[in-house]
Protein backbone atom coordinates (compact mmCIF):
# COMPACT_ATOMS: atom_id res chain seq x y z
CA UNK A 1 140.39 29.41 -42.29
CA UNK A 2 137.58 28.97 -39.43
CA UNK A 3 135.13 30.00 -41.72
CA UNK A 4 136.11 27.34 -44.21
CA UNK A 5 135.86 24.94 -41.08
CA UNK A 6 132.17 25.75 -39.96
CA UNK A 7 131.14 25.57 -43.84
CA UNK A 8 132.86 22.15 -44.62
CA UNK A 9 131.01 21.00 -41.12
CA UNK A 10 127.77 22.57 -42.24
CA UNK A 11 127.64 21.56 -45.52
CA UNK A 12 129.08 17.69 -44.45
CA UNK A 13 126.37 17.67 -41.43
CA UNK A 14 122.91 18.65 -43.88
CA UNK A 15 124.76 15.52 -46.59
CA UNK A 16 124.55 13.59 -43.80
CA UNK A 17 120.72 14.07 -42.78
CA UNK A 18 119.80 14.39 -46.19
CA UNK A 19 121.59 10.94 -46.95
CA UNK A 20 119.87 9.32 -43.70
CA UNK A 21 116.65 11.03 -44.38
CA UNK A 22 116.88 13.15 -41.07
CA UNK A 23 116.04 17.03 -42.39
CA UNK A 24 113.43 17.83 -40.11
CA UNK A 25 115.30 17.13 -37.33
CA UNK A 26 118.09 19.32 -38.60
CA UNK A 27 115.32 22.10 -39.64
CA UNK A 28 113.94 21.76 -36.14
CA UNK A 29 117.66 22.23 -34.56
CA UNK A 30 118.14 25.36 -36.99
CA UNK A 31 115.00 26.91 -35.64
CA UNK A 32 115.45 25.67 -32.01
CA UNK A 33 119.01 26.95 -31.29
CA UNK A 34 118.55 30.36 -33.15
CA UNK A 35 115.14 30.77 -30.73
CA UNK A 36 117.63 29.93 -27.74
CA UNK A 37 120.67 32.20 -28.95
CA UNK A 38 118.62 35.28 -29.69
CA UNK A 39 116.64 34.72 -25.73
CA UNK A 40 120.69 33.98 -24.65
CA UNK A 41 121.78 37.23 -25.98
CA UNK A 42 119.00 39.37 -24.43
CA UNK A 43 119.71 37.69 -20.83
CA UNK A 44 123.43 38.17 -21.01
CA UNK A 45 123.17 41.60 -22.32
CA UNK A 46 121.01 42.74 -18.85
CA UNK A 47 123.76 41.39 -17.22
CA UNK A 48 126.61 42.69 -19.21
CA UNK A 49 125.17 46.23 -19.51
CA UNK A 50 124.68 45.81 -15.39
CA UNK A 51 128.30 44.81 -14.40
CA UNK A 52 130.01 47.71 -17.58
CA UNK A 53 127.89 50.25 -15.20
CA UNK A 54 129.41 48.89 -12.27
CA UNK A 55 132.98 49.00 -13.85
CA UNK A 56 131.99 52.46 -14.99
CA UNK A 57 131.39 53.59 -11.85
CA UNK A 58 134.40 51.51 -10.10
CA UNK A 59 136.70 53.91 -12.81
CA UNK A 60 134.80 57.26 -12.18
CA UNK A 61 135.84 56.21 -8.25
CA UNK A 62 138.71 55.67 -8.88
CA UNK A 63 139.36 51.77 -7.95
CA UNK A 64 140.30 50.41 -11.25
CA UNK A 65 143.22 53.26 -10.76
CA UNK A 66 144.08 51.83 -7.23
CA UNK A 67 143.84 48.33 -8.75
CA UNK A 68 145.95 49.56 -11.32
CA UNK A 69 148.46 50.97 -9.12
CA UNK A 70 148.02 47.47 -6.75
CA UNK A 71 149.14 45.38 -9.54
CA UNK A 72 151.42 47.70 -11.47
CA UNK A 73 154.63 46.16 -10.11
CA UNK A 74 153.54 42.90 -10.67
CA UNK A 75 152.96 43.34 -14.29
CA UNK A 76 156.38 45.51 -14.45
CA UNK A 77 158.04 42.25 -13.48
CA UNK A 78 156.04 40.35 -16.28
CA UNK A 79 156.69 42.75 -18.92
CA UNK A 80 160.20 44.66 -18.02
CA UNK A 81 160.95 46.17 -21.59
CA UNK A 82 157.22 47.51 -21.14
CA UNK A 83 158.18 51.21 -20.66
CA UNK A 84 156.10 52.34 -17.58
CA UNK A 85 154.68 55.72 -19.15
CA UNK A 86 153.90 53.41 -22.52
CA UNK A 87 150.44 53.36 -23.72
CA UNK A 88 150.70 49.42 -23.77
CA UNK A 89 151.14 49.13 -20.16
CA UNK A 90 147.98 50.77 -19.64
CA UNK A 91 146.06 48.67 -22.21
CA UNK A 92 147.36 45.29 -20.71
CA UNK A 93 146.63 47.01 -16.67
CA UNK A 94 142.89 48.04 -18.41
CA UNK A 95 142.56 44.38 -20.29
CA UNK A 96 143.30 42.22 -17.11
CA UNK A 97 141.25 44.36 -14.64
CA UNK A 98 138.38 43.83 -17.17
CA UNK A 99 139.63 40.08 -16.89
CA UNK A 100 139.08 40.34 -13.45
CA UNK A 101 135.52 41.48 -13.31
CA UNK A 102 134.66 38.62 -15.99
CA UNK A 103 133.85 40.96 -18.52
CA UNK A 104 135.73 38.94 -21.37
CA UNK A 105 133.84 41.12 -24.20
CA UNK A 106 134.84 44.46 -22.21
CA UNK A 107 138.78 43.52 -22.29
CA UNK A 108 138.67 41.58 -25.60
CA UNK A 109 139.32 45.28 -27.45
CA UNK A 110 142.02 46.33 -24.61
CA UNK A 111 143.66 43.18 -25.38
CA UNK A 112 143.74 43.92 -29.22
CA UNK A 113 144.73 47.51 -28.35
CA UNK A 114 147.52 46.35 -25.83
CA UNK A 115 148.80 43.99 -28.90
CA UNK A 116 149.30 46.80 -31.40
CA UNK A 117 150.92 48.78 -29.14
CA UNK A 118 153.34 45.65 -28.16
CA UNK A 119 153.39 45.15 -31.62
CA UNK A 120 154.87 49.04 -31.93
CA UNK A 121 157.67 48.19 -29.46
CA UNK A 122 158.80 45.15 -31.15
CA UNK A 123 159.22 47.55 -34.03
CA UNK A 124 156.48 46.32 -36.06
CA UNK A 125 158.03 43.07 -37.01
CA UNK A 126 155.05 40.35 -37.87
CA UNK A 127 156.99 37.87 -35.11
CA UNK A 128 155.46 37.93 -32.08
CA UNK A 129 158.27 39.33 -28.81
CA UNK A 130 158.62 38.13 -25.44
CA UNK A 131 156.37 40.81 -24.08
CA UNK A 132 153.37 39.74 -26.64
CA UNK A 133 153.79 35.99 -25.63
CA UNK A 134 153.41 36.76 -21.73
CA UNK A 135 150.17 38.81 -22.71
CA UNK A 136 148.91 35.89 -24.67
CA UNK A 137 149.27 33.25 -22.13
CA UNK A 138 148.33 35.64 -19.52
CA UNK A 139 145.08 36.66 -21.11
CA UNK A 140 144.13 33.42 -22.01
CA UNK A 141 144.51 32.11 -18.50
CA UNK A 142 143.14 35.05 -16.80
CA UNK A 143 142.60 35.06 -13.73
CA UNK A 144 138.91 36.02 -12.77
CA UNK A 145 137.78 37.50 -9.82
CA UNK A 146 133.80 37.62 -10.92
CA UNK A 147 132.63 35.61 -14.06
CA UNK A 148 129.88 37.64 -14.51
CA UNK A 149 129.09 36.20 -18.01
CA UNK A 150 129.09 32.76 -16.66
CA UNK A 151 126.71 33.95 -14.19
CA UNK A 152 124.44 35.55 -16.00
CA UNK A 153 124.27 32.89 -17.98
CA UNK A 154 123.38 30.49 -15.20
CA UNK A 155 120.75 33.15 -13.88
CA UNK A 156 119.39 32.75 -17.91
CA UNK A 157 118.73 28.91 -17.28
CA UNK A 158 117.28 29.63 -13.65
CA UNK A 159 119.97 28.11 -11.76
CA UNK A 160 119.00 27.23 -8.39
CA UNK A 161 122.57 29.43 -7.10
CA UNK A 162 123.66 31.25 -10.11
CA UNK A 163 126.93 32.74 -8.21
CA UNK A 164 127.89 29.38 -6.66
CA UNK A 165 130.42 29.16 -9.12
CA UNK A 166 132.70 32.38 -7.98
CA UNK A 167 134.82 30.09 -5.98
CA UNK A 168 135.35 27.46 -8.16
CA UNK A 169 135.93 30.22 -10.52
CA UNK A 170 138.80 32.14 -8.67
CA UNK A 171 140.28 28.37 -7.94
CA UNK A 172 140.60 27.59 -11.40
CA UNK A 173 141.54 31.13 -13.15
CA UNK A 174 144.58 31.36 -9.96
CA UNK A 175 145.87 28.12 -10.92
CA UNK A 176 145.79 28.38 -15.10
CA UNK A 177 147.50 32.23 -14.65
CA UNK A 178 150.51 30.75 -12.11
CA UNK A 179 150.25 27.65 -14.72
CA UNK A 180 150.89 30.42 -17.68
CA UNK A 181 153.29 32.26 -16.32
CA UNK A 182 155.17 29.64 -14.83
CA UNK A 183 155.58 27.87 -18.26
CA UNK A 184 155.89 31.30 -20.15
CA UNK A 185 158.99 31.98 -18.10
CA UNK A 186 160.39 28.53 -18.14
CA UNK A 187 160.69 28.58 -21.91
CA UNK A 188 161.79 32.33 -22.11
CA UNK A 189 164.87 31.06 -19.52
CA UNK A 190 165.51 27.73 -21.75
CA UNK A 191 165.55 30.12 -24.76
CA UNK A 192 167.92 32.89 -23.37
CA UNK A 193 170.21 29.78 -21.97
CA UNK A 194 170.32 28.67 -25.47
CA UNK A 195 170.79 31.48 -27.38
């Protein structure tokens, strides 16, 4: 469906400059952003490839463990017909401490692992359990300790303090995970009340 979207916009954006007789600036817009997205890529990968060492070496030390271990009960609470020896609780552990460290195309995998092994639990049924709905709204929201692609991004463009924005950062991702969870446990309450 998304692809059908970015066609229909496509196609309805080049009618549009060829019906106002604007192609060249739309040729010149093609070129431009592809120029910028392929010099994008190359910065963020630096960075990426930088901070996936760092994580790398953070495992082989054994923190992500400890972190692991920090937050373990926490996420019990979240997820209580999570098994503790399952595979999924180690996937959605793995995905949010790659959260954490802003590395969004590092947990993006963990996440879809942690999902098919939810999806296992809930006995492969195609509706989506309690447990799968927490990990949705708490991925989505998660909260991040270093946005590392947002800062390499911001080192890209030469910002004047590329890491300025860890603060803010931390601010925002603490207050849309308590947001998330707070709202994913208000409706699982109403529903159980109801039902």
């Amino acid at each position: 469906m998304v692809n059908i979207i970015w066609v229909m916009l496509t196609a309805i954006g080049i009618l549009f400059a060829m019906m106002n007789g604007t192609m060249n600036e739309v040729n010149e817009a093609i070129f431009k952003g592809a120029k910028e997205a392929v010099t994008l890529c190359i910065g963020l990968i630096s960075i990426l490839v930088f901070w996936l060492g760092m994580m790398r070496i953070a495992e082989d030390a054994g923190l992500l463990k400890k972190l692991a271990l920090l937050f373990r009960p926490i996420v019990k609470k979240l997820f209580p017909e999570v098994p503790n020896d399952h595979p999924a609780m180690g996937y959605i552990l793995s995905n949010m401490m790659a959260n954490m460290f802003g590395l969004g195309n590092a947990a993006t995998p963990l996440g879809i692992k942690a999902m098919e092994e939810l999806k296992v639990l809930n006995g492969g049924k195609n509706e989506a359990s309690r447990s799968m709905i927490t990990f949705l709204a708490i991925n989505t929201s998660s909260l991040t300790l270093i946005p590392t692609t947002v800062i390499a991004i911001r080192m890209n463009y030469s910002s004047a303090s590329p890491t300025e924005i860890v603060g803010p950062t931390l601010v925002a991702t603490f207050c849309s995970t308590l947001a998330a969870i707070m709202i994913d446990r208000y409706f699982y309450y109403r529903r159980t009340r109801k039902g």
